[in-house]
N, C-alpha and C. Protein backbone atom coordinates (compact mmCIF):
# COMPACT_ATOMS: atom_id res chain seq x y z
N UNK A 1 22.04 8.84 32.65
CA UNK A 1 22.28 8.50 31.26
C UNK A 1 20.99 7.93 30.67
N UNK A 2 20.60 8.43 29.54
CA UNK A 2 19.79 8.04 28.77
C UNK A 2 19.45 7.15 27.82
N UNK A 3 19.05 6.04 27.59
CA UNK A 3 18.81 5.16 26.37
C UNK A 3 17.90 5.72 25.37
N UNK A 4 18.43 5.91 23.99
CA UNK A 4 17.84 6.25 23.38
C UNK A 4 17.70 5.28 22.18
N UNK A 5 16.33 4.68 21.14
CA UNK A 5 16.30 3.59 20.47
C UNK A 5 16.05 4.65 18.99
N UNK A 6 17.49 3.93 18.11
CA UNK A 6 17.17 4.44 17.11
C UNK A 6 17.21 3.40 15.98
N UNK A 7 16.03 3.86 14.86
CA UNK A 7 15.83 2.92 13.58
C UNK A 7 16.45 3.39 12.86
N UNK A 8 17.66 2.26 11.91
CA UNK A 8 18.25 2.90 11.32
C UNK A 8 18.22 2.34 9.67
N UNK A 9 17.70 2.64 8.82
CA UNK A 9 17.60 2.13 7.38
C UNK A 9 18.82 2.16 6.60
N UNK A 10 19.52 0.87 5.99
CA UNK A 10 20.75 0.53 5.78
C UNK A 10 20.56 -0.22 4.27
N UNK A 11 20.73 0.41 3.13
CA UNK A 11 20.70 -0.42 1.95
C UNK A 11 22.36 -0.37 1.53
N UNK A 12 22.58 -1.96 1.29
CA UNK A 12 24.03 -2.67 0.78
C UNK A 12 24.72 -1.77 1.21
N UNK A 13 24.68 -1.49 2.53
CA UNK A 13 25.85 -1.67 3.69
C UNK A 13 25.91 0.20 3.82
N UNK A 14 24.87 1.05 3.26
CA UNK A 14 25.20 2.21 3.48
C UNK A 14 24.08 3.10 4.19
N UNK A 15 24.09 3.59 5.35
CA UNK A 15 22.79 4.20 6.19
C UNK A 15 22.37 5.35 5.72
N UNK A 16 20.98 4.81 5.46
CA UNK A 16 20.40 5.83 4.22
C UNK A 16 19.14 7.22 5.33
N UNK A 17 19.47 6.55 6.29
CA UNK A 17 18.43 7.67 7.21
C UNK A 17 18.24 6.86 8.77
N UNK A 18 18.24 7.86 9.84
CA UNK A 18 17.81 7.29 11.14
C UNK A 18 16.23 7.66 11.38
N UNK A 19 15.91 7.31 11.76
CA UNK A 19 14.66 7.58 12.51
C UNK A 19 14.17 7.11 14.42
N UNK A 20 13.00 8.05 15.20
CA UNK A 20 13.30 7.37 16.31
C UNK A 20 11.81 6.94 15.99
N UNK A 21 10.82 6.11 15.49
CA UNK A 21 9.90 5.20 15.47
C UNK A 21 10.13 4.36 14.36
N UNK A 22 9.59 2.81 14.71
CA UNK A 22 10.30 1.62 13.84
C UNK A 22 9.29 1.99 12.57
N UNK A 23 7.99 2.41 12.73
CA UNK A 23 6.97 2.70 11.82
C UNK A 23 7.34 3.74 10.84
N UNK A 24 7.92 4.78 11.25
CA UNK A 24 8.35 5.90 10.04
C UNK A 24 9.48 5.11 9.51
N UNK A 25 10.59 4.48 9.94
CA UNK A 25 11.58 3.49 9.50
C UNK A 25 11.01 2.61 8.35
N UNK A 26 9.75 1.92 9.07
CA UNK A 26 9.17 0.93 8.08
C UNK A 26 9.09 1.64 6.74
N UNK A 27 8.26 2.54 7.03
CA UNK A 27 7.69 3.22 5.83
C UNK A 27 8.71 3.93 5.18
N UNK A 28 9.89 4.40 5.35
CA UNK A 28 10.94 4.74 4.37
C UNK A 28 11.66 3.62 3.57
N UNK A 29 11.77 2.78 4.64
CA UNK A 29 12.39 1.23 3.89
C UNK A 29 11.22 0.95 2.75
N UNK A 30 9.68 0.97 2.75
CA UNK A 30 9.22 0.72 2.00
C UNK A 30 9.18 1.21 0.40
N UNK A 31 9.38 2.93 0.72
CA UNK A 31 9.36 3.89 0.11
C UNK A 31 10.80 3.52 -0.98
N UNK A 32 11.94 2.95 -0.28
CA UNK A 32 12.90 2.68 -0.73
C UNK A 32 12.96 1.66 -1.81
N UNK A 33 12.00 0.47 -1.24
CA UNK A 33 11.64 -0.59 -2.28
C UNK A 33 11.21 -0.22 -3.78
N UNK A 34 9.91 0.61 -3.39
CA UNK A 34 9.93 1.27 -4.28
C UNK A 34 10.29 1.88 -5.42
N UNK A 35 11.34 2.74 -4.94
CA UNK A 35 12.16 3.92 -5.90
C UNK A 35 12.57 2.76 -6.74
N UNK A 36 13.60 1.54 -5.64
CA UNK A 36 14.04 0.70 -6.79
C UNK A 36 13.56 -0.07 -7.72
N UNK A 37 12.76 -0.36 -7.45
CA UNK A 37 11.41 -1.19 -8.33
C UNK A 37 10.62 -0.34 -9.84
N UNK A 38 10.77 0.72 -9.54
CA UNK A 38 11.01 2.05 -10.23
C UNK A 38 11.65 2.10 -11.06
N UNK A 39 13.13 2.18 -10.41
CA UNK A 39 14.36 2.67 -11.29
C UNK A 39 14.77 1.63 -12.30
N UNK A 40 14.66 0.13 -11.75
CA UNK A 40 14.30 -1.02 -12.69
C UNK A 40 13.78 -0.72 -14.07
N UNK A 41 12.16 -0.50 -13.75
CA UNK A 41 11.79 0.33 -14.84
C UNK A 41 12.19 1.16 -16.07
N UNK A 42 12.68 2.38 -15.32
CA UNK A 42 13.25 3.16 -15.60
C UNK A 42 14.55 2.71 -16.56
N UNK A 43 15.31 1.82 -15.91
CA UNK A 43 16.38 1.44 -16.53
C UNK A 43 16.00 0.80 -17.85
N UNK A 44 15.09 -0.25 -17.89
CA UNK A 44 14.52 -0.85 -19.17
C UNK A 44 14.32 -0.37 -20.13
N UNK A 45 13.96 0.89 -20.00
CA UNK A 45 13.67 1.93 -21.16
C UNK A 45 14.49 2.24 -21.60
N UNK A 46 14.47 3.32 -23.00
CA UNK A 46 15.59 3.78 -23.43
C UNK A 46 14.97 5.55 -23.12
N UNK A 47 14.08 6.07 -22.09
CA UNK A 47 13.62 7.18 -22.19
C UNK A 47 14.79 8.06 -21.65
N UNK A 48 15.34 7.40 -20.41
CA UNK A 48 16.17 8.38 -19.70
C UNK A 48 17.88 7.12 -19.50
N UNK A 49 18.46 7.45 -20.09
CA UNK A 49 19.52 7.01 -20.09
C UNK A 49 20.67 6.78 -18.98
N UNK A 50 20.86 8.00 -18.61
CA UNK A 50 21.89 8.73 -17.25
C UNK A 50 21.16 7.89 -15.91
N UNK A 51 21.89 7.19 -15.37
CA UNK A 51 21.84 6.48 -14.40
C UNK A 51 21.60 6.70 -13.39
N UNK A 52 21.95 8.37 -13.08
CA UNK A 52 21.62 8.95 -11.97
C UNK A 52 20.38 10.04 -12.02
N UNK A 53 19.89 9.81 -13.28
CA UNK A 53 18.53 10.66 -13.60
C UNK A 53 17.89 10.07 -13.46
N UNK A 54 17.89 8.17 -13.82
CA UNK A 54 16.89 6.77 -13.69
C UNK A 54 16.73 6.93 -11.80
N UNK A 55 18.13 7.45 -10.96
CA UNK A 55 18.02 6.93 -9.38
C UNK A 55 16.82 8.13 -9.20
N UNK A 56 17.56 9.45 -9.62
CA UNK A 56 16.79 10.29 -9.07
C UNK A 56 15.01 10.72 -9.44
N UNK A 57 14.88 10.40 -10.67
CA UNK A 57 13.40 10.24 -10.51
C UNK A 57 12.50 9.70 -10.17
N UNK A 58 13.55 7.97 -10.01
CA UNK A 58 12.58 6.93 -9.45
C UNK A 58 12.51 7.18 -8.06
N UNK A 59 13.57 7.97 -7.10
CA UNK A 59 13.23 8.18 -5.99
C UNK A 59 12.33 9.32 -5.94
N UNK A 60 12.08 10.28 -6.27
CA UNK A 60 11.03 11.14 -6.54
C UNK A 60 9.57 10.79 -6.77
N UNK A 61 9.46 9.56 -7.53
CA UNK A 61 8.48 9.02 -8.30
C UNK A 61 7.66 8.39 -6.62
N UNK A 62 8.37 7.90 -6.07
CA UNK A 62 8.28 7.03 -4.98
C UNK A 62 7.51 8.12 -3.58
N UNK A 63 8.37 9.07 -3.47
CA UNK A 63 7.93 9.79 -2.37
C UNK A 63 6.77 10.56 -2.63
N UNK A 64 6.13 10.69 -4.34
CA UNK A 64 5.32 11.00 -4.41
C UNK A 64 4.05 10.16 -4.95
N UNK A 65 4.30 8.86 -4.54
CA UNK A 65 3.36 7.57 -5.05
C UNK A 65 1.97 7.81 -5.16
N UNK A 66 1.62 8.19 -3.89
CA UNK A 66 -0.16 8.57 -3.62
C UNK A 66 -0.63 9.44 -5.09
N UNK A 67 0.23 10.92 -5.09
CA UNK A 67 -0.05 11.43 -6.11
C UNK A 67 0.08 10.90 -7.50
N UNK A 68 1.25 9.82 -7.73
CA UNK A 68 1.12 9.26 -9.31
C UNK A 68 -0.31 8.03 -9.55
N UNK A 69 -0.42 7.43 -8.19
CA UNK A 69 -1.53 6.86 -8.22
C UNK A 69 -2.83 7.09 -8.88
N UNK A 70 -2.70 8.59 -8.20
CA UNK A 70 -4.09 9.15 -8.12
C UNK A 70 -3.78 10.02 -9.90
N UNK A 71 -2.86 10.45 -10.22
CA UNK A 71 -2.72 10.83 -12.06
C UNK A 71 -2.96 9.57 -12.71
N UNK A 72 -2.71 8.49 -11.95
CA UNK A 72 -2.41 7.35 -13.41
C UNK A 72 -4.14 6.83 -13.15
N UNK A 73 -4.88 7.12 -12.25
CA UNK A 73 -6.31 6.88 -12.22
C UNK A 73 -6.46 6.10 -11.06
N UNK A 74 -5.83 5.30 -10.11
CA UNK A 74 -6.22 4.16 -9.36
C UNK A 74 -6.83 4.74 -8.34
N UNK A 75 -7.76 4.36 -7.96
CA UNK A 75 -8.67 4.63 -6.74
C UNK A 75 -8.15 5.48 -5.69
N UNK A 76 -8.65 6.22 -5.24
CA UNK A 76 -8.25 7.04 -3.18
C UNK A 76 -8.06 5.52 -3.04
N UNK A 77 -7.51 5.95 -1.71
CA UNK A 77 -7.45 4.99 -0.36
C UNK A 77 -8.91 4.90 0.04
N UNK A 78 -9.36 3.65 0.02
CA UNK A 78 -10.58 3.92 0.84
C UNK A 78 -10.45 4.03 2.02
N UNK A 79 -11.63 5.00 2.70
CA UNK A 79 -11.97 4.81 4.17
C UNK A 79 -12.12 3.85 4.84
N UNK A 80 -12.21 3.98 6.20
CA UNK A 80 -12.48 2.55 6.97
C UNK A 80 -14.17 2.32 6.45
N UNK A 81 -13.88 0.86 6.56
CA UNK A 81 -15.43 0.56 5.87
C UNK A 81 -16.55 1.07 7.19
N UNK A 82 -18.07 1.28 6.88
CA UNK A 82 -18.55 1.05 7.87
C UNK A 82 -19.44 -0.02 8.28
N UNK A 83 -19.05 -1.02 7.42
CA UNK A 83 -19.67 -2.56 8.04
C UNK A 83 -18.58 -3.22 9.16
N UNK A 84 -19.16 -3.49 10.20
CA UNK A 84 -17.82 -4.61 10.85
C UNK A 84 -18.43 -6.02 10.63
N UNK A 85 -17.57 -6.64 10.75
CA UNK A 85 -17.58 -8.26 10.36
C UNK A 85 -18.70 -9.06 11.13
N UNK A 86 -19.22 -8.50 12.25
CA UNK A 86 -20.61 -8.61 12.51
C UNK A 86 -22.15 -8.34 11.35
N UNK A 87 -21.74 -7.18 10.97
CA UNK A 87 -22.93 -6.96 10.25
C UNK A 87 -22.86 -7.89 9.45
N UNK A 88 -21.31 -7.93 8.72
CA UNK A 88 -21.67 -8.61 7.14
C UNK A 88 -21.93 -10.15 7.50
N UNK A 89 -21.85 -11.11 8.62
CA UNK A 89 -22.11 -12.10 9.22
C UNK A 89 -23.95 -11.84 8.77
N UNK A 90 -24.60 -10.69 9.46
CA UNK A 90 -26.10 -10.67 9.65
C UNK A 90 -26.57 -10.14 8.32
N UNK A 91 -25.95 -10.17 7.26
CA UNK A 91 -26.36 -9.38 6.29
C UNK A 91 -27.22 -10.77 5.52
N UNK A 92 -28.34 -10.22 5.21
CA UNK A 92 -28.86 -11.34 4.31
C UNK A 92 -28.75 -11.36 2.46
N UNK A 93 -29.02 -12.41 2.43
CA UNK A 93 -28.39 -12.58 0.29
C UNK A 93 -29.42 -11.26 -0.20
N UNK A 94 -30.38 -10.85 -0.06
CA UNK A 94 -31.07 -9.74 -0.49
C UNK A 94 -30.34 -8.53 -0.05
N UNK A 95 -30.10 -7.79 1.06
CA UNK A 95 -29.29 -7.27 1.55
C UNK A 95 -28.22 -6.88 0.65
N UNK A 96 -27.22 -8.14 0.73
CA UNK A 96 -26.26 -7.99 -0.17
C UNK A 96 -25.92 -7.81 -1.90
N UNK A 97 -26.69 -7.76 -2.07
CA UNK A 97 -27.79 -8.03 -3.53
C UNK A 97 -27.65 -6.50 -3.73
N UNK A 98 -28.85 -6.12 -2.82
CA UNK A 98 -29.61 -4.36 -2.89
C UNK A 98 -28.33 -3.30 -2.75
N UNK A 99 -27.10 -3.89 -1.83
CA UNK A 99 -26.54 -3.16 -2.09
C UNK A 99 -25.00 -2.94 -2.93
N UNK A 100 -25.73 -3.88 -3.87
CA UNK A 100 -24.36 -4.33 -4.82
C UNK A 100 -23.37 -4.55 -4.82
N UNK A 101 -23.16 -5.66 -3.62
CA UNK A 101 -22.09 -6.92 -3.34
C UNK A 101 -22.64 -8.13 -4.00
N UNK A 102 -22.08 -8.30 -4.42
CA UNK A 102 -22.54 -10.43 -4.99
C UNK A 102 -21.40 -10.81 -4.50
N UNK A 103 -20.55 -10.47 -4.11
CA UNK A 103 -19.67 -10.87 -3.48
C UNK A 103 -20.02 -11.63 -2.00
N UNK A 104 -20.73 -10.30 -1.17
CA UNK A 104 -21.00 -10.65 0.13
C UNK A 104 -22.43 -11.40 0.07
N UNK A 105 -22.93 -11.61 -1.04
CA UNK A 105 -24.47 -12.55 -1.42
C UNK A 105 -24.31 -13.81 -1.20
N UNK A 106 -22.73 -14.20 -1.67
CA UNK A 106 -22.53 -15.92 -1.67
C UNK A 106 -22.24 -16.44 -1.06
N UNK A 107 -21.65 -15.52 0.28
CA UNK A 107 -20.90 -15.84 1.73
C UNK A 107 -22.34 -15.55 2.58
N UNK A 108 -23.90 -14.89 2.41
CA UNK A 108 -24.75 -14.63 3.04
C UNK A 108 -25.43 -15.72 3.17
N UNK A 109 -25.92 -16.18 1.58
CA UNK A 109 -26.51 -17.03 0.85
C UNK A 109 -25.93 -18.58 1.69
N UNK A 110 -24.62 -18.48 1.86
CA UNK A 110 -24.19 -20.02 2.97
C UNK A 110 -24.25 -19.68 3.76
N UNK A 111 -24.39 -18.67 4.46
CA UNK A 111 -24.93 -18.45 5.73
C UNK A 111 -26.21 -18.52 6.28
N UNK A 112 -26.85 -18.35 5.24
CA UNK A 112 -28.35 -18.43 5.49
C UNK A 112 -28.86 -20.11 5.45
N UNK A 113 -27.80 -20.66 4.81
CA UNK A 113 -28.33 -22.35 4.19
C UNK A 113 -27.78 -22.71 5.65
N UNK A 114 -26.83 -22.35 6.00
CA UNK A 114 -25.88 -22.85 7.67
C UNK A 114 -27.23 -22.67 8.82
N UNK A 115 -28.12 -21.33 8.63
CA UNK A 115 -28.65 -21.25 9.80
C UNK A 115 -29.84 -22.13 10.02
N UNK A 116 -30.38 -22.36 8.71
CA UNK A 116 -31.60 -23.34 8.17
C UNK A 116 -31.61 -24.50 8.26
């Protein structure tokens, strides 16, 4: 006999999907937050009225987030950076300067006063 572990996503008491990793689980539950956070929206308006046109687009709206992101203008995902938290430790206030952080200049800049 076999044990098998299943994730199961349950909004106000009704199972909305199984999954067998807690991570694809996560990420539908998230996806779920979403829609509703959405449909909220949606509801506020007077654009779409029908209650079940507000569920169903906001769940639509949701599974296709990346893409409305990327229409409504907000940045890609960035890549993994390629500084690790070493470099930016060794990075000096010029450094950070040249390569247009002032951000990482003022955390260099006390770093440099720390090593002095």
């Amino acid at each position: 006999m076999a044990v098998v572990v299943k994730y199961v996503v349950e909004r106000n008491g009704v199972e909305k999907m199984t999954f067998a990793a807690k991570a694809e689980a996560d990420a539908y539950d998230k996806m779920l937050d979403i829609a509703e956070d959405i449909q909220q929206l949606l509801a506020a308006s007077s654009l779409c009225p029908n209650e079940q046109q507000q569920d169903e687009l906001a769940f639509f709206l949701a599974q296709h987030k990346d893409e409305l992101l990327q229409a409504l203008g907000a940045k890609a995902k960035a890549a993994k950076k390629d500084k690790t938290e070493t470099d930016v430790v060794n990075t000096t206030t010029a450094d950070a300067i040249r390569v247009g952080k002032p951000e990482l200049s003022v955390a260099a800049s006390s770093l440099d006063e720390q090593a002095a």
